[in-house]
Structures are given as structure tokens and as C-alpha cells.
N, C-alpha and C. Protein backbone atom coordinates (compact mmCIF):
# COMPACT_ATOMS: atom_id res chain seq x y z
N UNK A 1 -13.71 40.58 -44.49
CA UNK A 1 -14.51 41.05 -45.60
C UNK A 1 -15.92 40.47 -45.48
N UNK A 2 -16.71 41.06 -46.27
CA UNK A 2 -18.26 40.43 -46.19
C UNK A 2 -18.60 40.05 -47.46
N UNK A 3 -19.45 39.12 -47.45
CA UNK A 3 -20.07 38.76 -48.60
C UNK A 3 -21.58 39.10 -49.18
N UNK A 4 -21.75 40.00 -50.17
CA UNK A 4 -23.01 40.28 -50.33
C UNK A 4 -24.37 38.92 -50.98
N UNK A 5 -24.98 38.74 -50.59
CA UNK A 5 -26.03 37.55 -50.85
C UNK A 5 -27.19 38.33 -51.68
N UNK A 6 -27.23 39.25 -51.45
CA UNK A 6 -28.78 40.27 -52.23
C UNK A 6 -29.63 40.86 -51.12
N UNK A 7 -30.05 41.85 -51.83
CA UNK A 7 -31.19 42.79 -51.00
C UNK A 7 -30.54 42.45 -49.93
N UNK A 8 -29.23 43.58 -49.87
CA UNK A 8 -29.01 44.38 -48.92
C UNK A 8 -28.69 43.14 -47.89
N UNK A 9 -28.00 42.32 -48.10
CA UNK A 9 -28.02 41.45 -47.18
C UNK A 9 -26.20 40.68 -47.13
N UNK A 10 -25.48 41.02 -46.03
CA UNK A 10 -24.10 40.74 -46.07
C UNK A 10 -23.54 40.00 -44.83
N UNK A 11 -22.56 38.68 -45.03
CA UNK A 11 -22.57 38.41 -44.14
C UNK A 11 -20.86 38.25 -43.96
N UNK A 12 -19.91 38.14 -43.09
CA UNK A 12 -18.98 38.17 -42.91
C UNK A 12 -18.49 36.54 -43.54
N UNK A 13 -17.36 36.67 -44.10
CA UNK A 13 -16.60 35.67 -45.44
C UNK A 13 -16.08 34.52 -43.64
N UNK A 14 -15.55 35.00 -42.84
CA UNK A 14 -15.33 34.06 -42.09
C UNK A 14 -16.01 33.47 -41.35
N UNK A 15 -17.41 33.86 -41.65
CA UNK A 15 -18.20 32.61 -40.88
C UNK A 15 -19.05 31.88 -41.68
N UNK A 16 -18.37 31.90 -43.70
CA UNK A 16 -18.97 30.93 -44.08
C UNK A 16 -18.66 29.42 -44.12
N UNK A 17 -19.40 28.61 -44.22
CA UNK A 17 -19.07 27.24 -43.77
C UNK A 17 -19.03 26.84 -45.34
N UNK A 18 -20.09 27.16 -46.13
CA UNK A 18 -20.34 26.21 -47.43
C UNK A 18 -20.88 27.34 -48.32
N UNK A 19 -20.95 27.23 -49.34
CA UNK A 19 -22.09 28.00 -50.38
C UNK A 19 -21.91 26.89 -51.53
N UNK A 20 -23.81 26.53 -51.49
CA UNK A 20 -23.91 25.11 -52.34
C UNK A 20 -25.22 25.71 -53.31
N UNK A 21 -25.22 24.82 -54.17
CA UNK A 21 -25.93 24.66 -55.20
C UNK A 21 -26.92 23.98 -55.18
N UNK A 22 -28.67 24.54 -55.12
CA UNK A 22 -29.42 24.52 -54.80
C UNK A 22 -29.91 22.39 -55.64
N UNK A 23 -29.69 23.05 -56.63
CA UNK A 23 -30.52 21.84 -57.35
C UNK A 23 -29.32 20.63 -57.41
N UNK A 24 -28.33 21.07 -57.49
CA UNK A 24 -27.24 19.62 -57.02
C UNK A 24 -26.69 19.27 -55.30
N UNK A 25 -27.16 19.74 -55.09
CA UNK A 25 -26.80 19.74 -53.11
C UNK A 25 -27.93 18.78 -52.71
N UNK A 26 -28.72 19.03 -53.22
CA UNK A 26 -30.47 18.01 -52.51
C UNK A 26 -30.33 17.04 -52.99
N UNK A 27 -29.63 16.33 -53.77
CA UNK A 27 -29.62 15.61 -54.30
C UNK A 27 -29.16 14.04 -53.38
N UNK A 28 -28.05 14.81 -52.42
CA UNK A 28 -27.08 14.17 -51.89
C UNK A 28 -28.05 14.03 -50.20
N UNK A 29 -28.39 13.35 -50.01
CA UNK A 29 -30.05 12.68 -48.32
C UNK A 29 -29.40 13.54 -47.54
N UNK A 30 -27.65 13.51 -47.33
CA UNK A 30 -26.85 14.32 -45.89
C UNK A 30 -27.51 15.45 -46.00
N UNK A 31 -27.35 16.08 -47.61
CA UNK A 31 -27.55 17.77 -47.60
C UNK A 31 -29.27 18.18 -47.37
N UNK A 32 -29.52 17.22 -48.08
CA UNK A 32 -30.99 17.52 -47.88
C UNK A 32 -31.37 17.58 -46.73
N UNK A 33 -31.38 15.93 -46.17
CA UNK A 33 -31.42 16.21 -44.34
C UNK A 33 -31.16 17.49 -43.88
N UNK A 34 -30.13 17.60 -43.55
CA UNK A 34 -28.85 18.80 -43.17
C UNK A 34 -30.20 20.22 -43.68
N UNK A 35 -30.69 20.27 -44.36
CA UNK A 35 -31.74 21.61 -44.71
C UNK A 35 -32.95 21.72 -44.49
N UNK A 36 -33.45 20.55 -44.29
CA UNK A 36 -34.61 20.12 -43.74
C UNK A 36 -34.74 20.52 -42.13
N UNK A 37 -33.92 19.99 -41.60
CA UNK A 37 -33.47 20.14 -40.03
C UNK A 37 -33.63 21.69 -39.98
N UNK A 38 -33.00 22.49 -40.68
CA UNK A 38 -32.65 23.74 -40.39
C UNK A 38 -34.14 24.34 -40.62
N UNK A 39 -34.91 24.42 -41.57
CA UNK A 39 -36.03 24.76 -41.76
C UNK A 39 -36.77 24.72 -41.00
N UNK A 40 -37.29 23.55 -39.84
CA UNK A 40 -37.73 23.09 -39.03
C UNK A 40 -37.37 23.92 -38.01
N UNK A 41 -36.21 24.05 -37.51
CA UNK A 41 -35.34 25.05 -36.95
C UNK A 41 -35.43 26.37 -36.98
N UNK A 42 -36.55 26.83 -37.85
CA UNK A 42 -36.63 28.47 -38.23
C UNK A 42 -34.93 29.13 -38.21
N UNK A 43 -33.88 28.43 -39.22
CA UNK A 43 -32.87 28.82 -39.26
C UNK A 43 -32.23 29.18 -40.67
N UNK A 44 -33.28 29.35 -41.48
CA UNK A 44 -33.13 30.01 -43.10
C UNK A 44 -33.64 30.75 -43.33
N UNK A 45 -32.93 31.84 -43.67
CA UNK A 45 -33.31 32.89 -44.21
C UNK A 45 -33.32 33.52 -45.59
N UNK A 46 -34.36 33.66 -46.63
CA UNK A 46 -34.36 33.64 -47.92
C UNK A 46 -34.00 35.35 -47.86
N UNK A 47 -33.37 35.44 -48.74
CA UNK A 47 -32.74 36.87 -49.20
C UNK A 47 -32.84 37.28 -50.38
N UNK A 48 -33.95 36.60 -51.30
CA UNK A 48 -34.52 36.91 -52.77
C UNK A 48 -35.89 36.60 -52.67
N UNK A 49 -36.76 36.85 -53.48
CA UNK A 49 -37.73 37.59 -54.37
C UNK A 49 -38.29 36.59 -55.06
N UNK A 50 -36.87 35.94 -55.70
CA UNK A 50 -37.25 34.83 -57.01
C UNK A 50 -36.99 33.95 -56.35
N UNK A 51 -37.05 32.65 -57.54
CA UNK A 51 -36.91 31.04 -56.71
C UNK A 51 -35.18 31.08 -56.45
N UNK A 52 -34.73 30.72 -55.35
CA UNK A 52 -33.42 30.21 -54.97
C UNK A 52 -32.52 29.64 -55.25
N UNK A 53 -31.57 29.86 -56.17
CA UNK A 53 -31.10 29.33 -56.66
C UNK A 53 -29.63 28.28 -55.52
N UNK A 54 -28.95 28.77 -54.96
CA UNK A 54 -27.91 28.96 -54.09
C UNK A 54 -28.29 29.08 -52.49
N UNK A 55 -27.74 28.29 -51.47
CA UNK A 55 -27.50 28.25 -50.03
C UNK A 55 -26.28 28.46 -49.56
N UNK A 56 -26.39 29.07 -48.47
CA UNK A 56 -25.59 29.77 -47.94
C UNK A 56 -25.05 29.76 -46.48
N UNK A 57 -24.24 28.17 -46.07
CA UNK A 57 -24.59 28.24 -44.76
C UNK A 57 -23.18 29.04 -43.81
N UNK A 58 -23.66 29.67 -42.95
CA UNK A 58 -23.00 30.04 -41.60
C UNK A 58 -22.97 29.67 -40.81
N UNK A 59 -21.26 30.38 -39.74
CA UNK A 59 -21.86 29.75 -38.40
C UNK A 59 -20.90 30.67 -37.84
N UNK A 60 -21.49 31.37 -36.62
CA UNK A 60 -21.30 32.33 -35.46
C UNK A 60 -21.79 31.83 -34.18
N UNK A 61 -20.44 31.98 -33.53
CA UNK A 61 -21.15 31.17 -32.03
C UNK A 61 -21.84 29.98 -32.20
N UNK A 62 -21.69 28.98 -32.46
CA UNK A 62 -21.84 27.68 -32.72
C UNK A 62 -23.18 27.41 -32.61
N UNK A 63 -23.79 28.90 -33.66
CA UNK A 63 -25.41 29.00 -34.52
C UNK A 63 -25.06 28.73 -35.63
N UNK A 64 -25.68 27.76 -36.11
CA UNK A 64 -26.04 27.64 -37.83
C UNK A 64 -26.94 28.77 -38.48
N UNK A 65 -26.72 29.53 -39.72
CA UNK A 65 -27.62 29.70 -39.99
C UNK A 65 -27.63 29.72 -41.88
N UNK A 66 -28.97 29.20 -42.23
CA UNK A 66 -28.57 29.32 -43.57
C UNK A 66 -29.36 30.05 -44.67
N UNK A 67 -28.69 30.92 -45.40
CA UNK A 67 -29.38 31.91 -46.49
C UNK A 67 -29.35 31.64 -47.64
N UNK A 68 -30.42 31.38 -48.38
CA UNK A 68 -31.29 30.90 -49.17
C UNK A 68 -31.12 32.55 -50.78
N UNK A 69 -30.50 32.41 -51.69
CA UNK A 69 -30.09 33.50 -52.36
C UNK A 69 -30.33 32.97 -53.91
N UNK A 70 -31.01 33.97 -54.57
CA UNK A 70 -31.20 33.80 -56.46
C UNK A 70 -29.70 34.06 -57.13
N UNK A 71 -28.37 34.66 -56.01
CA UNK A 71 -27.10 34.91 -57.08
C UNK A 71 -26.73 33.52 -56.81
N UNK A 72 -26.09 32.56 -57.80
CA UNK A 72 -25.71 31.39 -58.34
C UNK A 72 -24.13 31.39 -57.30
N UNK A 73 -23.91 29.78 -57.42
CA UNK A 73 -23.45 29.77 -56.46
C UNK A 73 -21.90 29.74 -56.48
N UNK A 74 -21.83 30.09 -58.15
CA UNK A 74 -20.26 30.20 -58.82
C UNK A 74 -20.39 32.10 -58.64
N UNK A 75 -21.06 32.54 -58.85
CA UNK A 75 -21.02 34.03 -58.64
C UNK A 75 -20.39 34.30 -57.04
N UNK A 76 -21.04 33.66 -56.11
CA UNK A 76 -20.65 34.02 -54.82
C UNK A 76 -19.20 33.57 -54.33
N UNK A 77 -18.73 32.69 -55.18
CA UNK A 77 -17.55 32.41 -54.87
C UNK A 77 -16.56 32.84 -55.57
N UNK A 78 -16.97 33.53 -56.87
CA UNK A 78 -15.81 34.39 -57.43
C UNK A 78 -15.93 35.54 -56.69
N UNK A 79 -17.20 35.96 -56.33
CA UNK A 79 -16.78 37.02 -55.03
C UNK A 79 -16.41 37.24 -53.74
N UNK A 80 -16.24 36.40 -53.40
CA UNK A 80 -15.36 35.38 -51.90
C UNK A 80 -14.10 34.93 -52.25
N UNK A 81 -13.44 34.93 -53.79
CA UNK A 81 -12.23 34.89 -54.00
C UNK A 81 -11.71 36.07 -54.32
N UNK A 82 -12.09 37.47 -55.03
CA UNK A 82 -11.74 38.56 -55.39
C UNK A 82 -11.52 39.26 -54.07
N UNK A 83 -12.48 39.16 -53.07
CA UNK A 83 -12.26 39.80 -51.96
C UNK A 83 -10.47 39.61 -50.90
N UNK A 84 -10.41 38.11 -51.51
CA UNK A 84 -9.30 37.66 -50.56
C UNK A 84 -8.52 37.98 -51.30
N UNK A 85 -8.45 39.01 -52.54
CA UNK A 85 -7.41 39.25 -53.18
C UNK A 85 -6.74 40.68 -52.75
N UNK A 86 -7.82 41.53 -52.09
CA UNK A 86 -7.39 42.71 -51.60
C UNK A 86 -6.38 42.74 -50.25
């Protein structure tokens, strides 16, 4: 199944690693580090408009990549659980 992130943007449910919460995730030096690196990395990709609420990391072929999304990060996971219900 895939997971929709916004504007048209979907990524397959088994290559998510995490979906975290923007303003409590930074909080913690690992995560921050851990996003910092990636940025640096040209390896985030914002998929909203507005400020970001929610991250989104993947991994395919042992690429990181992480998407940067305004839907909250309890929304994406009730829709990453409904899906595994089909």
C-alpha cells in the first residue's frame, strides 16, 4: 500500500522507517542531528506549501530519504493503520 503525504505525493508504507513529529522530534540532539545530516545531504523533500508540521523518513535501497509534510503526524498514521486493515 502507499501512503499519501500531500500534493500528490505517495510513498510506499514498506519503506517507511519513522513518521515523527516535527516540534517534539528536534527536541531529542539524535533526531535533530539525524535531520541536519540529511539536509546537508540534499535528502528532504518538502511536500507542502505551509510550515511542516510532520517528517517522514524512508528507505529504499539503503537511500534515506526524508519528506517534510503539513498532514500531522497522528493523521499519517491512522492512515498507515487503516490501510493495513484492507
Amino acid at each position: 500500500m502507499f501512503l499519501h503525504l500531500g500534493n500528490d505525493v505517495y510513498i510506499s508504507e514498506k519503506d517507511i522507517i519513522m513518521i515523527g513529529n516535527l516540534d517534539t522530534a528536534t527536541v531529542s540532539r539524535y533526531t535533530k542531528s539525524y535531520l541536519e545530516k540529511c539536509e546537508k545531504a540534499h535528502l528532504i523533500e518538502t511536500v507542502c506549501t505551509d510550515i511542516p508540521k510532520t517528517f517522514v523518513v524512508s528507505r529504499k535501497k539503503d537511500k534515506d530519504k526524508v519528506y517534510l509534510t503539513n498532514i500531522s503526524s497522528g493523521t499519517l498514521v491512522k492512515r498507515s493503520e487503516n490501510s493495513m486493515l484492507i
